[in-house]
PDB file of N, CA and C in Angstrom:
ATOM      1  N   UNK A   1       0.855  -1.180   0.000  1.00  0.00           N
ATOM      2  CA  UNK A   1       0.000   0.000   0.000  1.00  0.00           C
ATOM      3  C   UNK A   1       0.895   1.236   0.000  1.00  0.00           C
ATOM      4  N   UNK A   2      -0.002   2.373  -0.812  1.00  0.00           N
ATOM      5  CA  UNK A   2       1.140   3.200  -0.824  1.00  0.00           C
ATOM      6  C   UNK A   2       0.983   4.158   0.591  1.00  0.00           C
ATOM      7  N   UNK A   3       2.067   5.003   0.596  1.00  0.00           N
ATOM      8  CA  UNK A   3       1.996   5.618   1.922  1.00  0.00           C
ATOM      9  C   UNK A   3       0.916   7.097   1.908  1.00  0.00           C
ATOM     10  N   UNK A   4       0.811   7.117   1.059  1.00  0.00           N
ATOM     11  CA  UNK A   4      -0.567   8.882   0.511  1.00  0.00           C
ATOM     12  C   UNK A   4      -1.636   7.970   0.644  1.00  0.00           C
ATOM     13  N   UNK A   5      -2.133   6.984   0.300  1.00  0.00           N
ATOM     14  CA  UNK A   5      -3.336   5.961   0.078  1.00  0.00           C
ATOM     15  C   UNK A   5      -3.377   5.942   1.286  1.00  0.00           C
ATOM     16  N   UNK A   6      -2.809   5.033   1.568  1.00  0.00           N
ATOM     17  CA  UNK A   6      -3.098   4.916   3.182  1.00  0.00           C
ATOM     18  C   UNK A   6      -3.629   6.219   4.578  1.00  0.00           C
ATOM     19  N   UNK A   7      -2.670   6.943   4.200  1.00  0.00           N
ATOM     20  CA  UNK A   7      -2.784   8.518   4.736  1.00  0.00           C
ATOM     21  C   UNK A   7      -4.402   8.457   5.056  1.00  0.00           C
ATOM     22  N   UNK A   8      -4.984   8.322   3.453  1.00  0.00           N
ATOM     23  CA  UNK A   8      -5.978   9.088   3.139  1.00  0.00           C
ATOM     24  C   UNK A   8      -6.978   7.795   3.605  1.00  0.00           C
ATOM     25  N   UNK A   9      -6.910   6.859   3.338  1.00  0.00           N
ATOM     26  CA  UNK A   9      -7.436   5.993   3.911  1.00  0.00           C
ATOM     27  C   UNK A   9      -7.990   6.056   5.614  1.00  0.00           C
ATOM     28  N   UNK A  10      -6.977   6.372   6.471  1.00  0.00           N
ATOM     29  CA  UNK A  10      -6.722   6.853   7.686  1.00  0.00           C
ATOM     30  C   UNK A  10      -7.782   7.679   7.857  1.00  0.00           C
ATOM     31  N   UNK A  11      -7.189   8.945   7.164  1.00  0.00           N
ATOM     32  CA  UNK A  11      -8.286  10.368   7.102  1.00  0.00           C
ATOM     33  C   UNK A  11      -9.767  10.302   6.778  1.00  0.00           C
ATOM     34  N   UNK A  12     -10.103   8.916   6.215  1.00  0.00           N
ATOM     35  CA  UNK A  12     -11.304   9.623   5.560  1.00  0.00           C
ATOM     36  C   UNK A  12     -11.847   7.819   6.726  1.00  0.00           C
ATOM     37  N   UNK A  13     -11.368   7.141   7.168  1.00  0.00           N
ATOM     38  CA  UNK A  13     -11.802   5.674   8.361  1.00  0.00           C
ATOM     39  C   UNK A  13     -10.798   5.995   9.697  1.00  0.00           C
ATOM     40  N   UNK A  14     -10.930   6.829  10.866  1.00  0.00           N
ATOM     41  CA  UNK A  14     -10.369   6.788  11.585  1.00  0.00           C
ATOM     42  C   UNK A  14     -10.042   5.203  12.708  1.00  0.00           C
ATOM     43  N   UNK A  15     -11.596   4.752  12.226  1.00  0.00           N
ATOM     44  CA  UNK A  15     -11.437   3.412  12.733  1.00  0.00           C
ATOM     45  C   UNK A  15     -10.039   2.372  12.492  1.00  0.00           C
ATOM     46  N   UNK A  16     -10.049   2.606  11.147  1.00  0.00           N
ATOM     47  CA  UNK A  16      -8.643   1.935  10.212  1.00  0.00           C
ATOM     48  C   UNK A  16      -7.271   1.996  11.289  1.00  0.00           C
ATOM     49  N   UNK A  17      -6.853   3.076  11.946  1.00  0.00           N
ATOM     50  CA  UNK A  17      -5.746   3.426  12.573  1.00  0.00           C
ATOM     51  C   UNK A  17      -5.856   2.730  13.640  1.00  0.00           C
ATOM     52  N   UNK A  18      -6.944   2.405  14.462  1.00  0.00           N
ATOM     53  CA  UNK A  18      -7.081   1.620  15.612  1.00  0.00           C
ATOM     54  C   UNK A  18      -7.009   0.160  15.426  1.00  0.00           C
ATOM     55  N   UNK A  19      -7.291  -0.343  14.013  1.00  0.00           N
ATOM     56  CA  UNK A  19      -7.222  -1.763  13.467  1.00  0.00           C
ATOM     57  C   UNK A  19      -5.888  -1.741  13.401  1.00  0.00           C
ATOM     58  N   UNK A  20      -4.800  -0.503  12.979  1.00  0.00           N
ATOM     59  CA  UNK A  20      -3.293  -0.901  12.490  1.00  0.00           C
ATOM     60  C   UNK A  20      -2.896  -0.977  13.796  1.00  0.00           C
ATOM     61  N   UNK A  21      -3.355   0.007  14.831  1.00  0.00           N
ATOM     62  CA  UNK A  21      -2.447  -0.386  16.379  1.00  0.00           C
ATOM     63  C   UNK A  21      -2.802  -1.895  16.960  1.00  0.00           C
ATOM     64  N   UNK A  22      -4.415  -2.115  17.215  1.00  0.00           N
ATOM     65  CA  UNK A  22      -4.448  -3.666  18.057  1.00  0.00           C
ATOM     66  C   UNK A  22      -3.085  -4.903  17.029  1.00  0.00           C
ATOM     67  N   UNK A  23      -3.211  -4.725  15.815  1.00  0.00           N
ATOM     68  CA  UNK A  23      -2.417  -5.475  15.253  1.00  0.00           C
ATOM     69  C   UNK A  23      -1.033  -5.260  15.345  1.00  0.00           C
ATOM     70  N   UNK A  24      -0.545  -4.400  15.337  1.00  0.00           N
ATOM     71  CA  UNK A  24       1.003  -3.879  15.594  1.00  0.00           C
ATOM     72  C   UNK A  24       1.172  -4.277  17.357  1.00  0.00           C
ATOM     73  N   UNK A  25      -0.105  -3.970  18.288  1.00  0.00           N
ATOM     74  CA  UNK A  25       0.160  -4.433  19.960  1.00  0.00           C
ATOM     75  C   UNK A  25       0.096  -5.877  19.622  1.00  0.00           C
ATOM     76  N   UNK A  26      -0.716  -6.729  19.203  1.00  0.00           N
ATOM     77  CA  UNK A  26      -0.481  -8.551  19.100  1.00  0.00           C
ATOM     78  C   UNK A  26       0.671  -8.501  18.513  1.00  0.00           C
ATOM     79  N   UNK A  27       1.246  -8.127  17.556  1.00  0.00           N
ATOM     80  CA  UNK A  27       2.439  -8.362  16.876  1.00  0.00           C
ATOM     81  C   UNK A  27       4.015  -8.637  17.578  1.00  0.00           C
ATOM     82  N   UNK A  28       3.720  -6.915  18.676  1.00  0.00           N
ATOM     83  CA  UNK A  28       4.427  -6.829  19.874  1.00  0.00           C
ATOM     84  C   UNK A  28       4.554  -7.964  20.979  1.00  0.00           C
ATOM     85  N   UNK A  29       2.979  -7.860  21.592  1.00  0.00           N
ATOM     86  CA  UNK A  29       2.982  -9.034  22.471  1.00  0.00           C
ATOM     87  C   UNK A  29       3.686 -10.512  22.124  1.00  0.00           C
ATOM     88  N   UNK A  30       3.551 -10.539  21.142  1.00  0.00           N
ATOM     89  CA  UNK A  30       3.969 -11.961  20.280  1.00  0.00           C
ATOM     90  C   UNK A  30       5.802 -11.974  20.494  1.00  0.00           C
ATOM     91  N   UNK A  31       6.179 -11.123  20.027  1.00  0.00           N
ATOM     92  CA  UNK A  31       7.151 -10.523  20.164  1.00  0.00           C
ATOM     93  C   UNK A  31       8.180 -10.982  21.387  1.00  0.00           C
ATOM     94  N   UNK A  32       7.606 -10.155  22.531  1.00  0.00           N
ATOM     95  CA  UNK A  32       7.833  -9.933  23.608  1.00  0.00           C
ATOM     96  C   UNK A  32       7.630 -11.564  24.460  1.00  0.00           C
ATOM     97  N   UNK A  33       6.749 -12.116  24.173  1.00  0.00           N
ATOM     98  CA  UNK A  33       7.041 -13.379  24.385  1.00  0.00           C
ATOM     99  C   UNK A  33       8.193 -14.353  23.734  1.00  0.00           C
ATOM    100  N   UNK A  34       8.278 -13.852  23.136  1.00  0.00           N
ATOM    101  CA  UNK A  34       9.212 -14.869  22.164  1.00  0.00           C
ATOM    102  C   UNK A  34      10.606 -14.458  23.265  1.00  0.00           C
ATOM    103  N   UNK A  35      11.018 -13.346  23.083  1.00  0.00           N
ATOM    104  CA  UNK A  35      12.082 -13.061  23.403  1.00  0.00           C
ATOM    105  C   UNK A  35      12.394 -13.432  25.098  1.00  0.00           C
ATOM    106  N   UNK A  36      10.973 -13.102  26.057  1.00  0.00           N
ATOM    107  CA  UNK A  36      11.068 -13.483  27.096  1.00  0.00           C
ATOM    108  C   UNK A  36      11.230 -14.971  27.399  1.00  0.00           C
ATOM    109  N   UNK A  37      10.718 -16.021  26.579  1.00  0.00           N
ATOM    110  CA  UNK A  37      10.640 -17.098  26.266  1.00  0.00           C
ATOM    111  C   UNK A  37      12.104 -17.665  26.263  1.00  0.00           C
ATOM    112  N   UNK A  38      13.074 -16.692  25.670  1.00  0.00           N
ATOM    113  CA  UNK A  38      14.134 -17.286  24.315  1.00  0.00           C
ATOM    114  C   UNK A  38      15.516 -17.071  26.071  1.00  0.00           C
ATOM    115  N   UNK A  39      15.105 -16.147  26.774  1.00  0.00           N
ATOM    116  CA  UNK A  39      16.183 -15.370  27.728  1.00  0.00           C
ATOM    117  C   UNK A  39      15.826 -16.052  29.072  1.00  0.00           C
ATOM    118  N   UNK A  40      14.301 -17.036  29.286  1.00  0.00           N
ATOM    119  CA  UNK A  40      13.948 -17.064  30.814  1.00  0.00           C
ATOM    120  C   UNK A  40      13.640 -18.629  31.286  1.00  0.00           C
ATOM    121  N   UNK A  41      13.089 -19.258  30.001  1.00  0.00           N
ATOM    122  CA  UNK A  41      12.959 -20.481  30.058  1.00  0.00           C
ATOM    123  C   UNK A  41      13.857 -21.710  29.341  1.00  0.00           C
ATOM    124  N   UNK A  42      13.877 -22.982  30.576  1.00  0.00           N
ATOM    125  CA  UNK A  42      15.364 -23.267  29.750  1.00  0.00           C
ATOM    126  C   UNK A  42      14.752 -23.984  28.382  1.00  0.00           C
ATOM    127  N   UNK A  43      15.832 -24.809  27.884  1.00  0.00           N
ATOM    128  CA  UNK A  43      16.150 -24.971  26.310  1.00  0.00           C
ATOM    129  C   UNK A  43      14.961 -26.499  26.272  1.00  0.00           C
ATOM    130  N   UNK A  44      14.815 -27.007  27.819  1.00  0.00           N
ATOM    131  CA  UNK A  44      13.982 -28.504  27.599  1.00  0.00           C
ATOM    132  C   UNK A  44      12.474 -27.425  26.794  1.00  0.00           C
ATOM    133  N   UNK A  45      12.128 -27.235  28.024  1.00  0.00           N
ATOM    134  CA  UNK A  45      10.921 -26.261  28.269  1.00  0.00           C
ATOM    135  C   UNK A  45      10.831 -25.238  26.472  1.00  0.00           C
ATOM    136  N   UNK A  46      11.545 -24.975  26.229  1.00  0.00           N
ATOM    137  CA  UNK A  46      11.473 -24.399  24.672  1.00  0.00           C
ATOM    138  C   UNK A  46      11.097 -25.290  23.766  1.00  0.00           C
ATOM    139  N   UNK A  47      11.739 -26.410  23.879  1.00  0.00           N
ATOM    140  CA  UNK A  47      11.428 -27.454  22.954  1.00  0.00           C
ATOM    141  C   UNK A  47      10.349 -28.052  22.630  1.00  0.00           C
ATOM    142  N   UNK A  48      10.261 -28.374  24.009  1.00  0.00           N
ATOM    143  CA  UNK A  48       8.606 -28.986  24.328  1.00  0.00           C
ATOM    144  C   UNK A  48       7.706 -27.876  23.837  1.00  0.00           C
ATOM    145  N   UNK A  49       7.704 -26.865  23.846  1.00  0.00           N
ATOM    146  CA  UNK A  49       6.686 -26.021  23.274  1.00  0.00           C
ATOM    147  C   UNK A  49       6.631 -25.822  22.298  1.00  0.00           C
ATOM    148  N   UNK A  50       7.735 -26.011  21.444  1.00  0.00           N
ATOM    149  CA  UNK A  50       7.819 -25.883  19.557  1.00  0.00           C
ATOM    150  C   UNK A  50       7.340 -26.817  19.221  1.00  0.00           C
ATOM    151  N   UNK A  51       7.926 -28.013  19.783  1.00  0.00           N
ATOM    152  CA  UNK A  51       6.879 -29.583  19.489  1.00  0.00           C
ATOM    153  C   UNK A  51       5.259 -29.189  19.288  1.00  0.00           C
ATOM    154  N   UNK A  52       4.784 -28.715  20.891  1.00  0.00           N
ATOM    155  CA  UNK A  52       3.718 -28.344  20.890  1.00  0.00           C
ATOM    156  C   UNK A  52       3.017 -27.733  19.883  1.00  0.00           C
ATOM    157  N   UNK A  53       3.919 -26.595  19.157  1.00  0.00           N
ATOM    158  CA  UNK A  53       3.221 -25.558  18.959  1.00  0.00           C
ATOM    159  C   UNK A  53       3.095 -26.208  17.073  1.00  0.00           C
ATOM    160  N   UNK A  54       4.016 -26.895  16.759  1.00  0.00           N
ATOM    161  CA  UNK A  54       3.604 -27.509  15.158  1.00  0.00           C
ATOM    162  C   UNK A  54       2.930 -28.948  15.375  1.00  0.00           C
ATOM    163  N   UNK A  55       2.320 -29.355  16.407  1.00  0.00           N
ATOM    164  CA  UNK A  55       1.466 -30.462  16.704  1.00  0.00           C
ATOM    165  C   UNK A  55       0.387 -29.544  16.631  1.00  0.00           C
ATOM    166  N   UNK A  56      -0.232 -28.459  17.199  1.00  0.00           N
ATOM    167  CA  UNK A  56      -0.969 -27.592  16.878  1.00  0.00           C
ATOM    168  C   UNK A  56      -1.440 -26.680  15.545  1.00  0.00           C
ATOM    169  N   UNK A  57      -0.725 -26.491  15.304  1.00  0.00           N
ATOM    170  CA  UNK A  57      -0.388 -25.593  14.211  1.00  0.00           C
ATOM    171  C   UNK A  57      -0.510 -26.223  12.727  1.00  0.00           C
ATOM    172  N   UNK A  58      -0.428 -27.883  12.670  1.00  0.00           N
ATOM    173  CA  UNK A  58       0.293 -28.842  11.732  1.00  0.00           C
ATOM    174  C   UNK A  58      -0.466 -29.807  11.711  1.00  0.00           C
ATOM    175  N   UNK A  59      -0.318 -30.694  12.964  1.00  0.00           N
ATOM    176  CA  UNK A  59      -1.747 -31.940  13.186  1.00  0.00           C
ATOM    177  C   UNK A  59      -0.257 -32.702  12.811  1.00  0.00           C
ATOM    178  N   UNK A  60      -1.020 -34.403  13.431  1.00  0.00           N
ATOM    179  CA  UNK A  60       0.435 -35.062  13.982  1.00  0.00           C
ATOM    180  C   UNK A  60      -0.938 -36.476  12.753  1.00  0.00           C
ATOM    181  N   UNK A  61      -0.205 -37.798  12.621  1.00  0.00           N
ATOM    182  CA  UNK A  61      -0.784 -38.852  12.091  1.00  0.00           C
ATOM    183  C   UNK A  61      -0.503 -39.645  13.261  1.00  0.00           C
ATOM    184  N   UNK A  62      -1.210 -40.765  13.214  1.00  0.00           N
ATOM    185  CA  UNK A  62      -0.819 -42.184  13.730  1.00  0.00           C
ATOM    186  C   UNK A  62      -0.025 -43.205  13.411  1.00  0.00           C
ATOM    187  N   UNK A  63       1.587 -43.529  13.360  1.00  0.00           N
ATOM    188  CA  UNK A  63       2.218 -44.596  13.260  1.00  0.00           C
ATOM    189  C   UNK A  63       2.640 -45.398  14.003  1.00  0.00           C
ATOM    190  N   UNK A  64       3.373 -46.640  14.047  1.00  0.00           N
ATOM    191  CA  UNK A  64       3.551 -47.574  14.748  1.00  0.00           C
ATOM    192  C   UNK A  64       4.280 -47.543  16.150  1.00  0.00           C
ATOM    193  N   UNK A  65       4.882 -46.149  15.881  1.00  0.00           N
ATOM    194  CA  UNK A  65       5.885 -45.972  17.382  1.00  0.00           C
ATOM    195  C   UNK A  65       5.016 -45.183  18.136  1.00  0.00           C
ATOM    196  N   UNK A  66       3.996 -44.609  17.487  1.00  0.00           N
ATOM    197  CA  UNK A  66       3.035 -43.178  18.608  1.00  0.00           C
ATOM    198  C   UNK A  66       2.794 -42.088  17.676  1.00  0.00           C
ATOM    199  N   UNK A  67       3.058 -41.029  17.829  1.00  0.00           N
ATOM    200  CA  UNK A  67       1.834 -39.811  17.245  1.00  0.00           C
ATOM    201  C   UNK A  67       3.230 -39.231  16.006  1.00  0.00           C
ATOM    202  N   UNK A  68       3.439 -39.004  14.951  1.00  0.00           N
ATOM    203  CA  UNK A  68       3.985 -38.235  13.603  1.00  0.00           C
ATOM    204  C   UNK A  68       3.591 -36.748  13.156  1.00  0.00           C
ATOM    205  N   UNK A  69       4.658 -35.719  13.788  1.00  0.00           N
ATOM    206  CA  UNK A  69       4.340 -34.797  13.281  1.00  0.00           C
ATOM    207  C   UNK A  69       4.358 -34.179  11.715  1.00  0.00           C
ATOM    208  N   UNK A  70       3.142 -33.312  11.213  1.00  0.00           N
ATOM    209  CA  UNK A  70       2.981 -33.241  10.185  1.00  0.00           C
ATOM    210  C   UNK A  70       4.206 -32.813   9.514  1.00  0.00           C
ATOM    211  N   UNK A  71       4.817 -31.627  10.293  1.00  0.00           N
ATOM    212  CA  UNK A  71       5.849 -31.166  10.076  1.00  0.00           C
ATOM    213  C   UNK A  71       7.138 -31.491  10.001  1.00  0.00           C
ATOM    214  N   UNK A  72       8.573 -31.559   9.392  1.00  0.00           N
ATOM    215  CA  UNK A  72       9.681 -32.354   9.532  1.00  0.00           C
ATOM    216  C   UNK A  72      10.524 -31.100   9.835  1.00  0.00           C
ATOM    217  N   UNK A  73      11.137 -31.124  10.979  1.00  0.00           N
ATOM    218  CA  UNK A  73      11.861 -30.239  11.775  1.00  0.00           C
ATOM    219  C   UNK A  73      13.536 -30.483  11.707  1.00  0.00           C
ATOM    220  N   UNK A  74      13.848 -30.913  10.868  1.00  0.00           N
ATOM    221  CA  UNK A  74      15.732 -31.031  11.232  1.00  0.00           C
ATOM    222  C   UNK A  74      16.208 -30.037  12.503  1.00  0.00           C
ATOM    223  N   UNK A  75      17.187 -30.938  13.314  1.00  0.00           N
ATOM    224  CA  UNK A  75      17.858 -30.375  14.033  1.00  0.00           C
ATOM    225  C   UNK A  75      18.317 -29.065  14.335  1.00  0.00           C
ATOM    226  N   UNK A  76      19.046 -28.400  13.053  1.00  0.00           N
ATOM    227  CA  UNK A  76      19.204 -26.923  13.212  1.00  0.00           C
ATOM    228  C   UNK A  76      18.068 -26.060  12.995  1.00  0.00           C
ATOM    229  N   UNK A  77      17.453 -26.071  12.402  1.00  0.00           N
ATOM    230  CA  UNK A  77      15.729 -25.014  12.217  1.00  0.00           C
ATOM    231  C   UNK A  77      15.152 -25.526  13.924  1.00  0.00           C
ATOM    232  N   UNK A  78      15.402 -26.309  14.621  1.00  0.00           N
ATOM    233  CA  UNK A  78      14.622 -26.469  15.895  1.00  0.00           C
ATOM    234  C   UNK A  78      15.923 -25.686  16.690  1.00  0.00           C
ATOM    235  N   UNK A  79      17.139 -26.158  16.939  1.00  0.00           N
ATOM    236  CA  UNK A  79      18.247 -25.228  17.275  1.00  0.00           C
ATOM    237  C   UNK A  79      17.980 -23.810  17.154  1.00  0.00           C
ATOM    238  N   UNK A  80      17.538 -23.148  15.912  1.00  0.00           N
ATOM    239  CA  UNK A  80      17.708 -21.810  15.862  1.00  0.00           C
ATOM    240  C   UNK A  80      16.414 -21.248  16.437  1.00  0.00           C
ATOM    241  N   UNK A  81      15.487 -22.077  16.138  1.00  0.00           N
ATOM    242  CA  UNK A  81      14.070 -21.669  16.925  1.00  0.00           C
ATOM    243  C   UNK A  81      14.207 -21.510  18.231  1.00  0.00           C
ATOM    244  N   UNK A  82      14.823 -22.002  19.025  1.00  0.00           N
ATOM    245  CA  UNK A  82      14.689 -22.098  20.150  1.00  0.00           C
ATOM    246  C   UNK A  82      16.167 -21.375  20.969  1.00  0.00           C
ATOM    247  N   UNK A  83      17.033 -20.957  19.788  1.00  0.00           N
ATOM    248  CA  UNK A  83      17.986 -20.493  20.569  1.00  0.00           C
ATOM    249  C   UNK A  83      19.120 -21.043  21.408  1.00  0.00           C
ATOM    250  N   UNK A  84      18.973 -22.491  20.885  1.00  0.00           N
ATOM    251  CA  UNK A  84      20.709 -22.989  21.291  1.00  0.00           C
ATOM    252  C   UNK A  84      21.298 -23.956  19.935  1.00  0.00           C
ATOM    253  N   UNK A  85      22.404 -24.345  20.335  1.00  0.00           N
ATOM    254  CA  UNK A  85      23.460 -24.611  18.849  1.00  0.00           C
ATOM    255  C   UNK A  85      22.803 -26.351  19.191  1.00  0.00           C
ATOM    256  N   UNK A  86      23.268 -26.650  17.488  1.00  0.00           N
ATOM    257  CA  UNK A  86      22.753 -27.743  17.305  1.00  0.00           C
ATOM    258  C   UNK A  86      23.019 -28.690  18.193  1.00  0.00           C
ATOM    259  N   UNK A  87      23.994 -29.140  18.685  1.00  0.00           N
ATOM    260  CA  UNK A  87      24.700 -29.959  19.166  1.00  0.00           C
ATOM    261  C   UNK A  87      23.939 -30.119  20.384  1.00  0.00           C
ATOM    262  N   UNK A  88      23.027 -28.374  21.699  1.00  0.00           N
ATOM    263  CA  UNK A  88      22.613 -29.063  22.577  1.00  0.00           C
ATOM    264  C   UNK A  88      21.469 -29.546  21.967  1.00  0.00           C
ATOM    265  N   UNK A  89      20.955 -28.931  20.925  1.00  0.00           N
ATOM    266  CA  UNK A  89      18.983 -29.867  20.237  1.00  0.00           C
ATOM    267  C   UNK A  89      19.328 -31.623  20.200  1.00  0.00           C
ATOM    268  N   UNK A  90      20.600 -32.004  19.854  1.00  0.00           N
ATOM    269  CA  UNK A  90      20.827 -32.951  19.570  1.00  0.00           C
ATOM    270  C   UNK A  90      21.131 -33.987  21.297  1.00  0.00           C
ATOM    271  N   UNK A  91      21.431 -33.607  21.869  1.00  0.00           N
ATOM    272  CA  UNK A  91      21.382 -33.664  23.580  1.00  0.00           C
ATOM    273  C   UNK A  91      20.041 -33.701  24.403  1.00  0.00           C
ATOM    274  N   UNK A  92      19.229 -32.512  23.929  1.00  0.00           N
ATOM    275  CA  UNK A  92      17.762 -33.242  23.990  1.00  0.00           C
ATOM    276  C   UNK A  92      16.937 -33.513  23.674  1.00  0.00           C
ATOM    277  N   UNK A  93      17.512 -33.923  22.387  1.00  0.00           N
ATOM    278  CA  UNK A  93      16.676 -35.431  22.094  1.00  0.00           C
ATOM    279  C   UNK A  93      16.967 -36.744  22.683  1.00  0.00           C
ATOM    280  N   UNK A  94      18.126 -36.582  23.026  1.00  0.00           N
ATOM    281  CA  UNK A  94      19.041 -37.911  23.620  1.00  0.00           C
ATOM    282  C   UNK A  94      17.993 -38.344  24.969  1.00  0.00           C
ATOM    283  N   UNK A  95      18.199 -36.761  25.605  1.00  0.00           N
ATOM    284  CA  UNK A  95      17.347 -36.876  27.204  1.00  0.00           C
ATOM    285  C   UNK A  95      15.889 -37.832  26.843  1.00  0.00           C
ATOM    286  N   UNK A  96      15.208 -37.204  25.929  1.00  0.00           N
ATOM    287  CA  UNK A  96      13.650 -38.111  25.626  1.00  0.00           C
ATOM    288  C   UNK A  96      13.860 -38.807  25.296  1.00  0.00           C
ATOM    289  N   UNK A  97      14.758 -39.954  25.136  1.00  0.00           N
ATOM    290  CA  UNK A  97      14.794 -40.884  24.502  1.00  0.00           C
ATOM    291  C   UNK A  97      13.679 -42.071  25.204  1.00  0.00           C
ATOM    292  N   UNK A  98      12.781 -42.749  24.453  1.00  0.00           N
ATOM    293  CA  UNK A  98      11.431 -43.293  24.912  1.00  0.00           C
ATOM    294  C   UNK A  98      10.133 -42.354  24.828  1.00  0.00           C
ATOM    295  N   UNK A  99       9.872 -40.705  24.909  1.00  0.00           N
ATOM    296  CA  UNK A  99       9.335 -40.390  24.814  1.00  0.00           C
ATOM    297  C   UNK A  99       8.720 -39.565  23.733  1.00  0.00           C
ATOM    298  N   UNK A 100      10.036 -39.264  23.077  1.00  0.00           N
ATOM    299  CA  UNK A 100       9.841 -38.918  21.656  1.00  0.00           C
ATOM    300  C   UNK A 100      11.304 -39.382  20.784  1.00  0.00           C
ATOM    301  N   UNK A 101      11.254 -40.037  19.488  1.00  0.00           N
ATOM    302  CA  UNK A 101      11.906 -40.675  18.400  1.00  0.00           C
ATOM    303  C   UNK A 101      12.317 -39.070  17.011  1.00  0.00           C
ATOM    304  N   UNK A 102      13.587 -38.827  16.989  1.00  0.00           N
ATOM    305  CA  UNK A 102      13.775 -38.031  15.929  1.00  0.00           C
ATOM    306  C   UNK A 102      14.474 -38.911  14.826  1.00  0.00           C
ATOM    307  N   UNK A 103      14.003 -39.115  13.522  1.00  0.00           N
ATOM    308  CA  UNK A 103      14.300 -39.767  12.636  1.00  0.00           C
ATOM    309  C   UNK A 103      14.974 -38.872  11.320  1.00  0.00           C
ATOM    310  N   UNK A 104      16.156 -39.462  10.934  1.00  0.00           N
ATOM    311  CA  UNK A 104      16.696 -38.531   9.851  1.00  0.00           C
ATOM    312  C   UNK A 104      15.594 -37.795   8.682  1.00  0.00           C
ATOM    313  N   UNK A 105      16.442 -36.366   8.943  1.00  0.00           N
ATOM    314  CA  UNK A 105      15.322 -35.702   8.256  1.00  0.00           C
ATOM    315  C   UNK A 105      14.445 -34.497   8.601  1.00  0.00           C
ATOM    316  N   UNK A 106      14.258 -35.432  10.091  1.00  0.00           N
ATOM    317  CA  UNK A 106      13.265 -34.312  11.013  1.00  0.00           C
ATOM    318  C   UNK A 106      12.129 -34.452  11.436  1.00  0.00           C
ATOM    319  N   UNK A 107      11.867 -35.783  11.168  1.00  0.00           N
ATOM    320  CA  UNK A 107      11.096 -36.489  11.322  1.00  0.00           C
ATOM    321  C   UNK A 107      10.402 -36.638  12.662  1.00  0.00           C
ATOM    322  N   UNK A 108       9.487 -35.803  13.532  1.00  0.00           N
ATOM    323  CA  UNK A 108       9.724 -36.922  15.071  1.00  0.00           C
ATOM    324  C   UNK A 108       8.490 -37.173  15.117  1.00  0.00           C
ATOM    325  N   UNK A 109       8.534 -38.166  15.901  1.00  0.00           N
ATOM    326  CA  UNK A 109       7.453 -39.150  16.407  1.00  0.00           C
ATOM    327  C   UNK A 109       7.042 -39.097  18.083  1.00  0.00           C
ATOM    328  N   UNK A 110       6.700 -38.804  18.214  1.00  0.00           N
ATOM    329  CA  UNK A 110       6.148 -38.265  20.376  1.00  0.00           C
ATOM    330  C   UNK A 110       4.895 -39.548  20.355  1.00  0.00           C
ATOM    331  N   UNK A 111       5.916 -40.324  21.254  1.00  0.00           N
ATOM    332  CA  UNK A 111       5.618 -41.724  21.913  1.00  0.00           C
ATOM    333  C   UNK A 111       4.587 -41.525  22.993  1.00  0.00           C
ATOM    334  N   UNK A 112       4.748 -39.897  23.305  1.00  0.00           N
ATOM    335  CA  UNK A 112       4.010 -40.314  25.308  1.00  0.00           C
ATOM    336  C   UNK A 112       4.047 -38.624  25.146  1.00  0.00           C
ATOM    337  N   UNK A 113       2.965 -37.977  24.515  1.00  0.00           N
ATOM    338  CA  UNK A 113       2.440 -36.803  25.331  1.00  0.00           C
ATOM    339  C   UNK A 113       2.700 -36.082  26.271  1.00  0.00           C
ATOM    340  N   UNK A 114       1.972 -37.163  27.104  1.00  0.00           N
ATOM    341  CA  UNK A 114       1.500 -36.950  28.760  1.00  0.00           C
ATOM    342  C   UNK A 114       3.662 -36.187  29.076  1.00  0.00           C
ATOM    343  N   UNK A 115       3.772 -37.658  29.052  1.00  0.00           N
ATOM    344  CA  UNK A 115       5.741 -37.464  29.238  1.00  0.00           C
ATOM    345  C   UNK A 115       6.161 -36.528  29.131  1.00  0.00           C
ATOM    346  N   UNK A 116       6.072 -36.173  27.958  1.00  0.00           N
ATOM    347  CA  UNK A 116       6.759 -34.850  26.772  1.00  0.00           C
ATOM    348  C   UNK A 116       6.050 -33.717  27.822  1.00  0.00           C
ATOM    349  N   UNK A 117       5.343 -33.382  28.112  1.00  0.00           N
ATOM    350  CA  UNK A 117       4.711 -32.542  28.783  1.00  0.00           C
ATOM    351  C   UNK A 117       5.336 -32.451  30.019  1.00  0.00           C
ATOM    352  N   UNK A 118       5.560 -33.639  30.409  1.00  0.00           N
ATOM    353  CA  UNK A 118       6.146 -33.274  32.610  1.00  0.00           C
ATOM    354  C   UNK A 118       7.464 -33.122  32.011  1.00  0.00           C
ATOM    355  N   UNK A 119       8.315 -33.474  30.864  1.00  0.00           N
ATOM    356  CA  UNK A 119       9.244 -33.196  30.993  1.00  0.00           C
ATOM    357  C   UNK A 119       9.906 -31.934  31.246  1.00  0.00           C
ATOM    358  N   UNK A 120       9.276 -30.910  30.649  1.00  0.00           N
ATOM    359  CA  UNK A 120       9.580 -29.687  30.456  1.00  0.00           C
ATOM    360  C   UNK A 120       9.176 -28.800  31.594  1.00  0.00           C
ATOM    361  N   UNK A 121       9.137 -29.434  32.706  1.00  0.00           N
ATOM    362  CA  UNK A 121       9.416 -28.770  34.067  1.00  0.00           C
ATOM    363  C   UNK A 121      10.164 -29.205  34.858  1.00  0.00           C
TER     364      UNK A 121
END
């Protein structure tokens, strides 16, 4: 959009300007979590919630070991999401081992929910 359009847009729907702030404050809030997230909670507790959040976001199938996320996450894209180097993502996965399966690729498979869940406190 151009920036005169908009202007005028503004000028002639004052409502419009109050739609660009609530969205720019969620944007923030969003934000502001992330970062508080990234500085306060440790790296298990991060994980478990990215899991969470593309089991949500994605929808998981049913295979033979337990639940398949839609999504395929390699090691470093979950590393950088969450803010530590590959090597510790690769450490906890080690820790779940039984409760969730990462398969080359990026593949994971979450055996036990419930688990995955107490773990991350």
């Amino acid at each position: 959009i151009e920036r005169d359009a908009l202007l005028q847009a503004i000028a002639d729907s004052p409502e419009i300007s109050l739609r660009i702030l609530e969205f720019f404050n969620r944007r923030l809030q969003q934000l502001h979590n992330t970062v508080h997230g990234l500085t306060s909670e440790r790296a298990m507790v991060r994980l478990v919630k990215l899991i969470q959040y593309y089991r949500d976001r994605d929808g998981t199938y049913d295979v033979a070991e337990g639940n398949c996320l839609n999504t395929q996450l390699p090691y470093y894209q979950i590393a950088r999401s969450i803010g530590i180097t590959y090597e510790e993502c690769v450490r906890l996965f080690k820790k779940l081992k039984g409760i969730m399966i990462y398969k080359r690729g990026g593949k994971i498979i979450v055996q036990d929910w419930g688990k995955l869940e107490e773990s991350n406190f």
